[in-house]
N, C-alpha and C. Protein backbone atom coordinates (compact mmCIF):
# COMPACT_ATOMS: atom_id res chain seq x y z
N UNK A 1 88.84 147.45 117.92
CA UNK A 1 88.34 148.34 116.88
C UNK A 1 89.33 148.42 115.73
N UNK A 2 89.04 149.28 114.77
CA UNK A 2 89.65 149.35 113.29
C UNK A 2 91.11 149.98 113.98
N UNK A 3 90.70 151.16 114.67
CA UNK A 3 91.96 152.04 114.51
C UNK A 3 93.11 151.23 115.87
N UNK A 4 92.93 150.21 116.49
CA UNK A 4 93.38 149.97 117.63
C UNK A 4 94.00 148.66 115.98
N UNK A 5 93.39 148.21 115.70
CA UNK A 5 94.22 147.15 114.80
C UNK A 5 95.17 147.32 113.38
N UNK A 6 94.66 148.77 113.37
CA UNK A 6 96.00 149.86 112.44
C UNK A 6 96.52 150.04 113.73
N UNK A 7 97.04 150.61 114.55
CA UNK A 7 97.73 150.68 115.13
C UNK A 7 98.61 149.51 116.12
N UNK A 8 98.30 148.22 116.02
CA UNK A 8 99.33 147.25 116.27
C UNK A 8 99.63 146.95 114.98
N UNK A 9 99.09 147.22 113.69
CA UNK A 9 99.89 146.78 112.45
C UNK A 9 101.06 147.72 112.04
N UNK A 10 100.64 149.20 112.54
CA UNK A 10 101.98 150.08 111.96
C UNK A 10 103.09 150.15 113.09
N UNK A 11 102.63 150.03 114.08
CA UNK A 11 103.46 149.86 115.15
C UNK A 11 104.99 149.03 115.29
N UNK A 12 106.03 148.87 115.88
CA UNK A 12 106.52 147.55 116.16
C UNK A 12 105.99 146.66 117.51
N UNK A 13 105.17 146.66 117.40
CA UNK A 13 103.89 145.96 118.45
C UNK A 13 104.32 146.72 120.03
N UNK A 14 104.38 147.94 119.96
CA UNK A 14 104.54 148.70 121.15
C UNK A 14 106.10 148.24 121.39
N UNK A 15 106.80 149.61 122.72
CA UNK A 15 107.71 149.22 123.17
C UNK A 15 107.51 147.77 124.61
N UNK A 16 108.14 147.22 124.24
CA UNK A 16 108.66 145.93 125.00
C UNK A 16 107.90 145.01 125.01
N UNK A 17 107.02 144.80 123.75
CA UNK A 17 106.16 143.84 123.21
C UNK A 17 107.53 142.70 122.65
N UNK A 18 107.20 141.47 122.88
CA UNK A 18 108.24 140.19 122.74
C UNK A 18 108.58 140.55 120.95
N UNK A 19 109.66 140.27 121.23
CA UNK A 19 110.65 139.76 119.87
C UNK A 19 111.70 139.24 119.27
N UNK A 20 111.41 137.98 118.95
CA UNK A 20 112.38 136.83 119.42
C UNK A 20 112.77 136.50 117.97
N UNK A 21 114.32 136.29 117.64
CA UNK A 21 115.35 135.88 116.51
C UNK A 21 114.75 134.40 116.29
N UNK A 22 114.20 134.01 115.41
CA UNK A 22 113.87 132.62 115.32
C UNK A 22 113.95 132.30 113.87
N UNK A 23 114.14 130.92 113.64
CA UNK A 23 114.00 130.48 112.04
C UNK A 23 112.75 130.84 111.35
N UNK A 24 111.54 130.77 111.78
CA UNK A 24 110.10 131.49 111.40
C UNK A 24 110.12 132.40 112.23
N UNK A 25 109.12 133.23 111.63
CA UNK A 25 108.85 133.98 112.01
C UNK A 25 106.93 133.92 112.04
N UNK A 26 106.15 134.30 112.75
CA UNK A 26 105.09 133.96 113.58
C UNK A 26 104.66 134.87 114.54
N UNK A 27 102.95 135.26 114.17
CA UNK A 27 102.74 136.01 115.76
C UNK A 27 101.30 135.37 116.32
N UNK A 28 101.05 135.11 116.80
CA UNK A 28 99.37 134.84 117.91
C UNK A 28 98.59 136.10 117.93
N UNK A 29 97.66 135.88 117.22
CA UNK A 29 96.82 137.19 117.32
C UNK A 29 95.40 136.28 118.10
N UNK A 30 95.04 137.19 119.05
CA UNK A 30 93.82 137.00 119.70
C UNK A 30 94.09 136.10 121.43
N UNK A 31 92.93 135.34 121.46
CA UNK A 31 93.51 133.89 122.28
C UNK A 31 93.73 132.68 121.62
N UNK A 32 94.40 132.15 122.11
CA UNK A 32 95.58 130.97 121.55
C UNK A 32 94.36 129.57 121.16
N UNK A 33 93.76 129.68 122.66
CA UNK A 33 92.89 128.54 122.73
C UNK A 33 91.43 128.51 121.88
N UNK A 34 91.88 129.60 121.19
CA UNK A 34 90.09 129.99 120.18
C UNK A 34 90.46 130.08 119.12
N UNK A 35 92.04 130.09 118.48
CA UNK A 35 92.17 129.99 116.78
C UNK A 35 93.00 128.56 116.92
N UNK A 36 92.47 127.88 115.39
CA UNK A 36 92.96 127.00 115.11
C UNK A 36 94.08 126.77 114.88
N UNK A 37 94.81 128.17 114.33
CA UNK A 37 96.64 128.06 113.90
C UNK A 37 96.66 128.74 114.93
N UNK A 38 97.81 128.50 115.45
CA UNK A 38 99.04 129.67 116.82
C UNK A 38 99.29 130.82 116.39
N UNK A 39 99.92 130.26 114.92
CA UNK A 39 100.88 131.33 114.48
C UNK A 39 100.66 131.39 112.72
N UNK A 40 100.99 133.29 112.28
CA UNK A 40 101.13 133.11 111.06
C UNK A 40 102.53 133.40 110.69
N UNK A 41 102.55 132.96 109.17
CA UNK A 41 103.99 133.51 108.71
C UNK A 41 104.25 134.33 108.20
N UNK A 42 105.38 135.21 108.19
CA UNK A 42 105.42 136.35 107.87
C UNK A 42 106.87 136.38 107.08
N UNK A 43 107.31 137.77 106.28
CA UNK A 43 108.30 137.79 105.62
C UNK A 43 109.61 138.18 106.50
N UNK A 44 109.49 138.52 107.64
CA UNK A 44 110.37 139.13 108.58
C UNK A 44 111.56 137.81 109.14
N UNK A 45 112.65 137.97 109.52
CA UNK A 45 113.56 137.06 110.29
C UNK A 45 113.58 136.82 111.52
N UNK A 46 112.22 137.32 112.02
CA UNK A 46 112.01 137.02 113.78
C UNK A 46 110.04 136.62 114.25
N UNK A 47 110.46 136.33 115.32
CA UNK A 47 108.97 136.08 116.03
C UNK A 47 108.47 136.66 117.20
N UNK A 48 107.16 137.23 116.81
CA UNK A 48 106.45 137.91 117.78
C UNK A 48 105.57 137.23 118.53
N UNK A 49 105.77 137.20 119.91
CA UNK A 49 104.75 136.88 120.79
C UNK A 49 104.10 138.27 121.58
N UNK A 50 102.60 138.15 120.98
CA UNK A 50 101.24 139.03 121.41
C UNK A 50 100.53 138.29 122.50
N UNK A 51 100.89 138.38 123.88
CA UNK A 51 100.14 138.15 124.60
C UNK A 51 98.96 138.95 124.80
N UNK A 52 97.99 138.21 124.83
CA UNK A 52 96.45 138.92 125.09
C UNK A 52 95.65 138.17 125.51
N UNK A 53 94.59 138.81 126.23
CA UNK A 53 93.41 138.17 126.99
C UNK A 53 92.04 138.54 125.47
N UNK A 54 91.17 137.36 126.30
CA UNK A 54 89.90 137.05 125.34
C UNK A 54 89.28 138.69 124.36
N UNK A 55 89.43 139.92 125.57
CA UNK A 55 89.23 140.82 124.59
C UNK A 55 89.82 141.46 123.63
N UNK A 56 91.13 140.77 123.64
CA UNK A 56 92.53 140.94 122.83
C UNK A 56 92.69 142.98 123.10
N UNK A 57 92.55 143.54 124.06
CA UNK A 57 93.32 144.68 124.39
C UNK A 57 94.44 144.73 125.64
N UNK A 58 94.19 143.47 126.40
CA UNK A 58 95.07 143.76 127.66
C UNK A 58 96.59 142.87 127.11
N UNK A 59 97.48 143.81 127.18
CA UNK A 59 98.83 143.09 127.15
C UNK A 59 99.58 143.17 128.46
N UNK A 60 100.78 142.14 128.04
CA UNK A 60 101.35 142.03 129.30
C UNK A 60 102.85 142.38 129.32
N UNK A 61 103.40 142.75 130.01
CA UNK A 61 105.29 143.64 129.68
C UNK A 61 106.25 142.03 129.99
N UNK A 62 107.01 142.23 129.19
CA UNK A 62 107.90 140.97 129.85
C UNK A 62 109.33 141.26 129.87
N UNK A 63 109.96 140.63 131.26
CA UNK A 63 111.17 141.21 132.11
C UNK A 63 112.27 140.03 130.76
N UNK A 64 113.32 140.51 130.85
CA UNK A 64 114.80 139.63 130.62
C UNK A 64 114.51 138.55 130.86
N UNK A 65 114.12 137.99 132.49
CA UNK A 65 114.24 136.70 132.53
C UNK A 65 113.20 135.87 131.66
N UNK A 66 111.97 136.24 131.19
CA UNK A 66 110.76 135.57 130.76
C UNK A 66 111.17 136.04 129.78
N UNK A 67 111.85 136.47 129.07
CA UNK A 67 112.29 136.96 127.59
C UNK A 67 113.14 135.90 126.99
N UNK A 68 114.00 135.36 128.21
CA UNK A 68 114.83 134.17 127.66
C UNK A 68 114.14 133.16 127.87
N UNK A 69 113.74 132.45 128.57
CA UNK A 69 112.64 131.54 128.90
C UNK A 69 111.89 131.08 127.38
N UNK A 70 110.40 132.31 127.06
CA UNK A 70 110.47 132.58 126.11
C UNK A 70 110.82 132.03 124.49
N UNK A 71 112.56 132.48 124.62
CA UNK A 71 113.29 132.41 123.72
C UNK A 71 113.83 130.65 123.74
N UNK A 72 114.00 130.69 124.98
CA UNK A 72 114.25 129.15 124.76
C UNK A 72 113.37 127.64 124.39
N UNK A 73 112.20 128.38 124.97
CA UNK A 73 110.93 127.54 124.86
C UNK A 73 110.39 127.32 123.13
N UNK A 74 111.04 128.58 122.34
CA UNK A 74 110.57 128.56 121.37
C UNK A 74 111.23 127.55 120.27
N UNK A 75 112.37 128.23 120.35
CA UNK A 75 113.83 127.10 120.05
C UNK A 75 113.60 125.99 119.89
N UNK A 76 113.21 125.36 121.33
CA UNK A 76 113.13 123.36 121.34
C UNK A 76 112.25 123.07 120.93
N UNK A 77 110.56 124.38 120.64
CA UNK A 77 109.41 123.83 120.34
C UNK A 77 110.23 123.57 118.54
N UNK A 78 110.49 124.42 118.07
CA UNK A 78 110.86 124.40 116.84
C UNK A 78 111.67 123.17 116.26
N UNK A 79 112.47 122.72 117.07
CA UNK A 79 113.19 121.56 117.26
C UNK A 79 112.07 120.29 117.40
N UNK A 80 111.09 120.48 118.16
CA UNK A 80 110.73 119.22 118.30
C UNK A 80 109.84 119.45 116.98
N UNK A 81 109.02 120.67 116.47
CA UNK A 81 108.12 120.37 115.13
C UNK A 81 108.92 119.90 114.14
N UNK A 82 110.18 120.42 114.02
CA UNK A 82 111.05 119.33 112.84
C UNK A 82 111.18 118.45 113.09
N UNK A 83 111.69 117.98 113.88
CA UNK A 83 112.11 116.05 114.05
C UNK A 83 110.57 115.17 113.76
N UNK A 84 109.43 115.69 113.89
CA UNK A 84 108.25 115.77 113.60
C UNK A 84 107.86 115.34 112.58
N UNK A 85 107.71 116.35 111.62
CA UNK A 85 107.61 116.70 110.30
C UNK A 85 108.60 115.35 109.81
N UNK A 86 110.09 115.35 110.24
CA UNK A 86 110.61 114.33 109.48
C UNK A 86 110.41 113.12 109.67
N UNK A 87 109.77 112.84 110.92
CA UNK A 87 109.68 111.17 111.45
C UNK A 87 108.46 111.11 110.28
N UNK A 88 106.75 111.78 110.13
CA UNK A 88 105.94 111.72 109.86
C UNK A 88 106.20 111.31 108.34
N UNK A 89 106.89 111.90 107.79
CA UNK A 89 107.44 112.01 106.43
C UNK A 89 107.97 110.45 106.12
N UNK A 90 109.25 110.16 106.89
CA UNK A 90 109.40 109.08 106.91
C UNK A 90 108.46 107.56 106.79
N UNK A 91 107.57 107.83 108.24
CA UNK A 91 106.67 106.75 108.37
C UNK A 91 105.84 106.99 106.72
N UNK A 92 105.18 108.13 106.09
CA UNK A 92 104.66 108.06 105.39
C UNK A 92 105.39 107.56 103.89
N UNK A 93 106.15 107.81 103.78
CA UNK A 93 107.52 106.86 102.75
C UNK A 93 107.39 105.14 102.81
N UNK A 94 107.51 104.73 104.24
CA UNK A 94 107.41 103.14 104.80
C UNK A 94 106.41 102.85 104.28
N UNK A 95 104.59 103.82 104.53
CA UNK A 95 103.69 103.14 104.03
C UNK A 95 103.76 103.04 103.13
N UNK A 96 103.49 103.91 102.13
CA UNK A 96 103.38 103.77 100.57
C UNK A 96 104.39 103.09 100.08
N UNK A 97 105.77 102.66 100.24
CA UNK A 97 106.65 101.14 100.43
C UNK A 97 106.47 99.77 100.45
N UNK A 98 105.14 99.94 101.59
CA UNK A 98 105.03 98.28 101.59
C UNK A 98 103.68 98.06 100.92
N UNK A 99 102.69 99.33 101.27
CA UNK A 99 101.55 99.48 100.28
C UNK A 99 102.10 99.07 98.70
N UNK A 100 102.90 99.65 97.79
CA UNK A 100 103.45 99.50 96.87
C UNK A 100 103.84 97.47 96.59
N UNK A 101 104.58 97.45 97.89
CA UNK A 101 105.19 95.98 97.71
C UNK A 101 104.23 94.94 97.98
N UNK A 102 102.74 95.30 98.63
CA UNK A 102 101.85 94.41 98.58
C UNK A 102 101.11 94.51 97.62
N UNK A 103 100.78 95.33 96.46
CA UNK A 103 100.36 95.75 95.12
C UNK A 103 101.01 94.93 94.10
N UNK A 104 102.40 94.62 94.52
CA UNK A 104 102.89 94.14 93.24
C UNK A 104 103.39 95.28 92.22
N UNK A 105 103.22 96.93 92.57
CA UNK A 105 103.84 97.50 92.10
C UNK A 105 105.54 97.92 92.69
N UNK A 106 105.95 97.40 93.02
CA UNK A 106 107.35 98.06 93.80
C UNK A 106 108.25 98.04 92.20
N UNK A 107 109.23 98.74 92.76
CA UNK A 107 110.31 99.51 91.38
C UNK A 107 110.89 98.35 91.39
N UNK A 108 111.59 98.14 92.39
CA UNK A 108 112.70 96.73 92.33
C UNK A 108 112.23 95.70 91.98
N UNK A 109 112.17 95.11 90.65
CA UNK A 109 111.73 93.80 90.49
C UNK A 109 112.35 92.44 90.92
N UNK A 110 112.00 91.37 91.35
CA UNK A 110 112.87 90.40 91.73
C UNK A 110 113.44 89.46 90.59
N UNK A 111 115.05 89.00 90.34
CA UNK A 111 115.69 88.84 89.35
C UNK A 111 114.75 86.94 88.98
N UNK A 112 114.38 86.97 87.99
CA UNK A 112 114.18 85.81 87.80
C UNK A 112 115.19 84.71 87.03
N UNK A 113 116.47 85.21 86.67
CA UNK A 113 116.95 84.92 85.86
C UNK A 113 116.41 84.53 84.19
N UNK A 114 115.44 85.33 84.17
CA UNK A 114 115.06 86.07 82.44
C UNK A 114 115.55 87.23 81.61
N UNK A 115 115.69 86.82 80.35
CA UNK A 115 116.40 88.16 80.02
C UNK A 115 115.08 89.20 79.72
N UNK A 116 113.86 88.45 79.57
CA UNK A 116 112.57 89.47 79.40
C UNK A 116 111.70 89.91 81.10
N UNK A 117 110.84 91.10 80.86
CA UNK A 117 110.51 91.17 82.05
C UNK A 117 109.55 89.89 82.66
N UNK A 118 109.88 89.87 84.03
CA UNK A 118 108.69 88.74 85.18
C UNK A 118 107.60 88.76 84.33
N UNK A 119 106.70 89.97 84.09
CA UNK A 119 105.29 89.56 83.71
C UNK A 119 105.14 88.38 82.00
N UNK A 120 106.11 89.25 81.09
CA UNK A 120 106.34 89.01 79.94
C UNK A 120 106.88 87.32 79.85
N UNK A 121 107.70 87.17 80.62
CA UNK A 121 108.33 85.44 80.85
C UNK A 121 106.83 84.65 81.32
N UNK A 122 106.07 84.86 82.37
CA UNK A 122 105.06 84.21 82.79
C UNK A 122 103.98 84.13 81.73
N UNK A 123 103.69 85.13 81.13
CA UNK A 123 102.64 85.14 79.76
C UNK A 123 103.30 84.21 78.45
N UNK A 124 104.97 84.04 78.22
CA UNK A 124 105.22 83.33 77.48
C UNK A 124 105.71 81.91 77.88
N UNK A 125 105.94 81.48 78.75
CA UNK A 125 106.33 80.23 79.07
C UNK A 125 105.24 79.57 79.24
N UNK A 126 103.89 79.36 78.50
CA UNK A 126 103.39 78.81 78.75
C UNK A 126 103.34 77.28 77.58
N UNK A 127 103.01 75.92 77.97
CA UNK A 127 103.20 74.72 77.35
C UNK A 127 102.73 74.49 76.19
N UNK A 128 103.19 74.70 75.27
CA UNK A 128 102.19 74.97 73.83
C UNK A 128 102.34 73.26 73.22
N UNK A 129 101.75 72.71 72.84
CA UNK A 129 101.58 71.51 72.25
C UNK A 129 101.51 71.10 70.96
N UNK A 130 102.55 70.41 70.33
CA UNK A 130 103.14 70.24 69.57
C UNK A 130 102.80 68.60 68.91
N UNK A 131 101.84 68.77 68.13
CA UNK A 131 101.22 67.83 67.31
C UNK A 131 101.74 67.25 66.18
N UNK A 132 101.90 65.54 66.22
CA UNK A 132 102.43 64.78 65.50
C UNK A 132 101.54 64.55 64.42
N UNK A 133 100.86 63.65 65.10
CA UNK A 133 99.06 62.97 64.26
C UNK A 133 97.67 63.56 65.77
N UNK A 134 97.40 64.21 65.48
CA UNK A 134 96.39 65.09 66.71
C UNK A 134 95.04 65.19 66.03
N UNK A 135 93.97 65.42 66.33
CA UNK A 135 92.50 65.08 66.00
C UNK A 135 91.99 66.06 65.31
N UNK A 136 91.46 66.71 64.85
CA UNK A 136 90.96 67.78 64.22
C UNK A 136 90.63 68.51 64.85
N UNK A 137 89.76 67.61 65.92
CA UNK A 137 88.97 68.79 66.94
C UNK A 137 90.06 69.34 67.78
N UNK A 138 91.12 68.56 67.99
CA UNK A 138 91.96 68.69 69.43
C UNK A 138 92.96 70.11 68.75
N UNK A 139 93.10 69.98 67.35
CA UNK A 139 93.81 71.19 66.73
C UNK A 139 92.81 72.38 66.81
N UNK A 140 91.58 72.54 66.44
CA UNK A 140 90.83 73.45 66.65
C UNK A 140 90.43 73.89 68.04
N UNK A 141 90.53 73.10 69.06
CA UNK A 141 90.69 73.56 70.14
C UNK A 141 91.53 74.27 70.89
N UNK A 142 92.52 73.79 70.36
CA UNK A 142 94.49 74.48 70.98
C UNK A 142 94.61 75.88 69.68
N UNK A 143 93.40 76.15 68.82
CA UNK A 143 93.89 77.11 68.06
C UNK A 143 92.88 78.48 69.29
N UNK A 144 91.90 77.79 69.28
CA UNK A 144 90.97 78.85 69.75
C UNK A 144 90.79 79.09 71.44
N UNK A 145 91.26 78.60 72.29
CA UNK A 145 92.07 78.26 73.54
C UNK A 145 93.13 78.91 73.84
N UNK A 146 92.89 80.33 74.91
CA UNK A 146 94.42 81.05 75.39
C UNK A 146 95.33 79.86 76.09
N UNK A 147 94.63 79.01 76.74
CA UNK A 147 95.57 78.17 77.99
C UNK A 147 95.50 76.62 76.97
N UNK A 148 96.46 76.49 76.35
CA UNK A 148 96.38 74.92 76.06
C UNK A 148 96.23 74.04 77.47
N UNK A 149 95.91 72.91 76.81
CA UNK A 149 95.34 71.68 78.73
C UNK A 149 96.02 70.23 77.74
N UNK A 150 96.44 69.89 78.97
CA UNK A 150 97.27 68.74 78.81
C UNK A 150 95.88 68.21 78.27
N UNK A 151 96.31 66.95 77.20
CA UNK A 151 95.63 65.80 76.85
C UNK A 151 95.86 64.60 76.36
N UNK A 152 95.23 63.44 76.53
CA UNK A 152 95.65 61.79 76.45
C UNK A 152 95.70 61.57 75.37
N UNK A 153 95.51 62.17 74.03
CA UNK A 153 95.23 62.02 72.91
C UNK A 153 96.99 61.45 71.86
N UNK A 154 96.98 60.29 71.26
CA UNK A 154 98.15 59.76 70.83
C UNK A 154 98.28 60.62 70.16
N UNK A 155 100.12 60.15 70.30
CA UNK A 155 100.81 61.21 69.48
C UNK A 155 101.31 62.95 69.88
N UNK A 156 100.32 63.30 70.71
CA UNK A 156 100.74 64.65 71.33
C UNK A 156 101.65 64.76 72.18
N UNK A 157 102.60 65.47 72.29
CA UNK A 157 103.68 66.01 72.99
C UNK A 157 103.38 67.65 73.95
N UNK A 158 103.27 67.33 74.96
CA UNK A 158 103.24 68.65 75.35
C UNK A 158 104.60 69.08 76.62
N UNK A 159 105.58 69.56 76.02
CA UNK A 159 106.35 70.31 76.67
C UNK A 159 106.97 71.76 76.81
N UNK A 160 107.66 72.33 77.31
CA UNK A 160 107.98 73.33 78.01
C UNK A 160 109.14 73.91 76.72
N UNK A 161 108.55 75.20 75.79
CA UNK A 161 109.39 75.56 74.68
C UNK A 161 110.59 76.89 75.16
N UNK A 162 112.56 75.97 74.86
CA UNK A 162 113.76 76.83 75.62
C UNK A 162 113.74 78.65 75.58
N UNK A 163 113.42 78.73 74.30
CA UNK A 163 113.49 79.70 74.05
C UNK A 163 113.07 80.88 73.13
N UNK A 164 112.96 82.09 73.18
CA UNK A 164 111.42 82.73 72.51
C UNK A 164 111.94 82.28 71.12
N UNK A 165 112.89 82.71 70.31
CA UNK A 165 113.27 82.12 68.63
C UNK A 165 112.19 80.68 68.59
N UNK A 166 112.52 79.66 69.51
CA UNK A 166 112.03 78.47 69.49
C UNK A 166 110.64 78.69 69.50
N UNK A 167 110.30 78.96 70.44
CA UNK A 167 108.46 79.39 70.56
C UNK A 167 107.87 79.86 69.83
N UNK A 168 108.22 81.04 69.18
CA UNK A 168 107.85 81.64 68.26
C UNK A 168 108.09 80.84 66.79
N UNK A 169 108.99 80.14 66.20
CA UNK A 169 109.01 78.89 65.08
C UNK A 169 107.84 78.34 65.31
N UNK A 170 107.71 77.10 66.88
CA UNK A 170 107.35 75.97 67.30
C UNK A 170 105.66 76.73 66.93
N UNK A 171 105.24 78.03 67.53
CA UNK A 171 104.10 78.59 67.67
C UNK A 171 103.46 78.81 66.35
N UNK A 172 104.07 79.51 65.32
CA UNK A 172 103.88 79.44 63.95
C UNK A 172 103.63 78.33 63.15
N UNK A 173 104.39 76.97 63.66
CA UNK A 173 104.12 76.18 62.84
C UNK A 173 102.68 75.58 63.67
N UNK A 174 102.16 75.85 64.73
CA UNK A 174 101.22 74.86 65.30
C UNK A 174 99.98 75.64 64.61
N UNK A 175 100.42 77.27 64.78
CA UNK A 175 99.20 77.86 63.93
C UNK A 175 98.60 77.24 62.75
N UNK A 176 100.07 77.12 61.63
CA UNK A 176 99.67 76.62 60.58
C UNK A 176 98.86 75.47 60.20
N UNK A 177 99.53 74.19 61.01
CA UNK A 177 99.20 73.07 60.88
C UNK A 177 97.39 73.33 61.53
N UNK A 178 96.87 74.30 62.15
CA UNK A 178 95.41 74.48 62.49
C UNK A 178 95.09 75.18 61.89
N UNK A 179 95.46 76.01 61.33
CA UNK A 179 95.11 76.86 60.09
C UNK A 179 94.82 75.49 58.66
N UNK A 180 95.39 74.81 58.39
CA UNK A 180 95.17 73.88 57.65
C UNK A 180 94.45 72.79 57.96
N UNK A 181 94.11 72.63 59.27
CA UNK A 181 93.56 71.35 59.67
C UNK A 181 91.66 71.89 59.59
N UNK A 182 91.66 72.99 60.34
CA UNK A 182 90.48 74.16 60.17
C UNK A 182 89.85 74.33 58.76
N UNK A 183 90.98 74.32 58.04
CA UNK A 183 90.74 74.53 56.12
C UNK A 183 89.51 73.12 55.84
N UNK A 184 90.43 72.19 56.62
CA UNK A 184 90.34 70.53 55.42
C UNK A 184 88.73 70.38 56.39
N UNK A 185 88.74 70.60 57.82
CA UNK A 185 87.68 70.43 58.27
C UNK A 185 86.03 71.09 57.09
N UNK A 186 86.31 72.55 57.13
CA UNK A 186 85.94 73.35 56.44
C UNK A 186 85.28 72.55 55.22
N UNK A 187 86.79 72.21 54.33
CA UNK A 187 86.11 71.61 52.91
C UNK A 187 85.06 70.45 52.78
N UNK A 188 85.59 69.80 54.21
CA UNK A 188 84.52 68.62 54.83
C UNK A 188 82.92 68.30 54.55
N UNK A 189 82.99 69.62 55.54
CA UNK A 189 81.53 70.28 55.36
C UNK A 189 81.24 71.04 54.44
N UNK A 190 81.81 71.26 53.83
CA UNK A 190 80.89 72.17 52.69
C UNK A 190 80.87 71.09 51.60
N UNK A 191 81.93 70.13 51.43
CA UNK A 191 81.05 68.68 50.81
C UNK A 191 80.05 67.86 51.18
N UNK A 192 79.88 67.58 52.45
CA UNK A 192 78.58 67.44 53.03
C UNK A 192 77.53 67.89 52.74
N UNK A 193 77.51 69.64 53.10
CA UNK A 193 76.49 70.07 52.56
C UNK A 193 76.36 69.68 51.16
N UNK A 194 76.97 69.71 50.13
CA UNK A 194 76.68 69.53 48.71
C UNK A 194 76.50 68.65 48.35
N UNK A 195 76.50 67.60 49.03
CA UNK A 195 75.91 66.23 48.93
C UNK A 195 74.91 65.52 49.21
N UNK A 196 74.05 66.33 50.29
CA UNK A 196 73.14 66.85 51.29
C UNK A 196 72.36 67.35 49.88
N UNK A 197 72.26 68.48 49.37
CA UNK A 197 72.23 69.28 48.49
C UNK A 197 71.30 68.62 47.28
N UNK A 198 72.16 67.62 47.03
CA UNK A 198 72.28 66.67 45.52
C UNK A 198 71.55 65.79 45.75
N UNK A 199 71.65 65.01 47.35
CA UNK A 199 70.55 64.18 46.94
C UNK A 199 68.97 64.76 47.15
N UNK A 200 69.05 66.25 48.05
CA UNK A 200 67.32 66.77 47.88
C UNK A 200 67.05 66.57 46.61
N UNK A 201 67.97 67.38 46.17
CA UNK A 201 67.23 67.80 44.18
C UNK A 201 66.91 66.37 43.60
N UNK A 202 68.06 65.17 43.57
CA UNK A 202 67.57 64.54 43.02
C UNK A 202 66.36 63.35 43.19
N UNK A 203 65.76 63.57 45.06
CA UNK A 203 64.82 63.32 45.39
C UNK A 203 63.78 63.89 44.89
N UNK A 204 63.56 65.35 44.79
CA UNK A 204 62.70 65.95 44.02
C UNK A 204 62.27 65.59 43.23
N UNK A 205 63.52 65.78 42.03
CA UNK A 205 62.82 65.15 40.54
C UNK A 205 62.46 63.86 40.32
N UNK A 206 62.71 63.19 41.04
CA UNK A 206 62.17 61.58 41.10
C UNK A 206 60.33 61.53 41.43
């Protein structure tokens, strides 16, 4: 009832109700085997054990010897929930570790001997091709093409550029030379067309 549960709250849970010095502090209200937590926490520096049966009014007195018992039982349980807590902790550290290192995200990167990062070296070392006398098309292809591809075509050189200063020159000038090769193509055709053009009309008027 109400007033039976004010009265184990104002109480110090009756005389010779358990009360044990522990790092938490914790009491069992009800039966053990019908709540999901054991114990709650409280602001106090000790722990109460409420023994009770299913109708939670029958208590039970406990002698010295079951007082230490008890006290000791509580101790090693406490002992074993930490070592617990820390193994669990641990293992859960390991996973997300190798989870991480099979992602490809881990902190420690492996030294490639680059002075730029792994990803950044792999996106720039790639074989850019470096045109002597090269085809028009083969320049408009290597302009508009992320992955240049080796090809049989005379005159082309395709090797492996030392260093970014270099790449970045070597890269600029290949732009250009397709930037200009793209132009002359360009003027090509648009003389074509106008020639195309010239002889409709002057089919016409004939």
């Amino acid at each position: 009832s109400l007033a039976r549960w004010r009265l184990l709250q104002d109480s110090p849970f009756l005389a010779r109700h358990m009360l044990v010095k522990a790092l938490e502090h914790g009491y069992c209200e009800g039966s053990q085997h019908k709540r999901s937590t054991m114990y709650k926490t409280s602001r106090f520096d000790s722990s109460v054990f409420v023994l009770q049966s299913d109708a939670a009014r029958h208590t039970w007195l406990v002698d010295d010897r079951t007082e230490a018992q008890l006290r000791r039982a509580f101790a090693s349980r406490f002992e074993e929930e930490l070592q617990e807590r820390k193994q669990a902790r641990a293992e859960e550290a390991q996973a997300q570790g190798q989870e991480a290192e099979m992602m490809g995200k881990d902190k420690v990167k492996p030294f490639t001997g680059a002075k730029t990062a792994p990803g950044k070296v792999a996106k720039k070392s790639r074989t850019v091709a470096v045109a002597a006398q090269v085809d028009v098309k083969e320049v408009d292809f290597l302009r508009r093409s992320k992955k240049p591809r080796k090809t049989d075509t005379v005159g082309t050189m395709v090797r492996s550029l030392p260093s970014t200063s270099t790449r970045k020159t070597e890269t600029s000038q290949v732009e250009t030379e397709a930037a200009e090769a793209g132009m002359a193509v360009v003027r090509r055709r648009v003389k074509k067309k106008k020639k195309k053009m010239r002889g409709r009309v002057a089919s016409e008027g004939n």
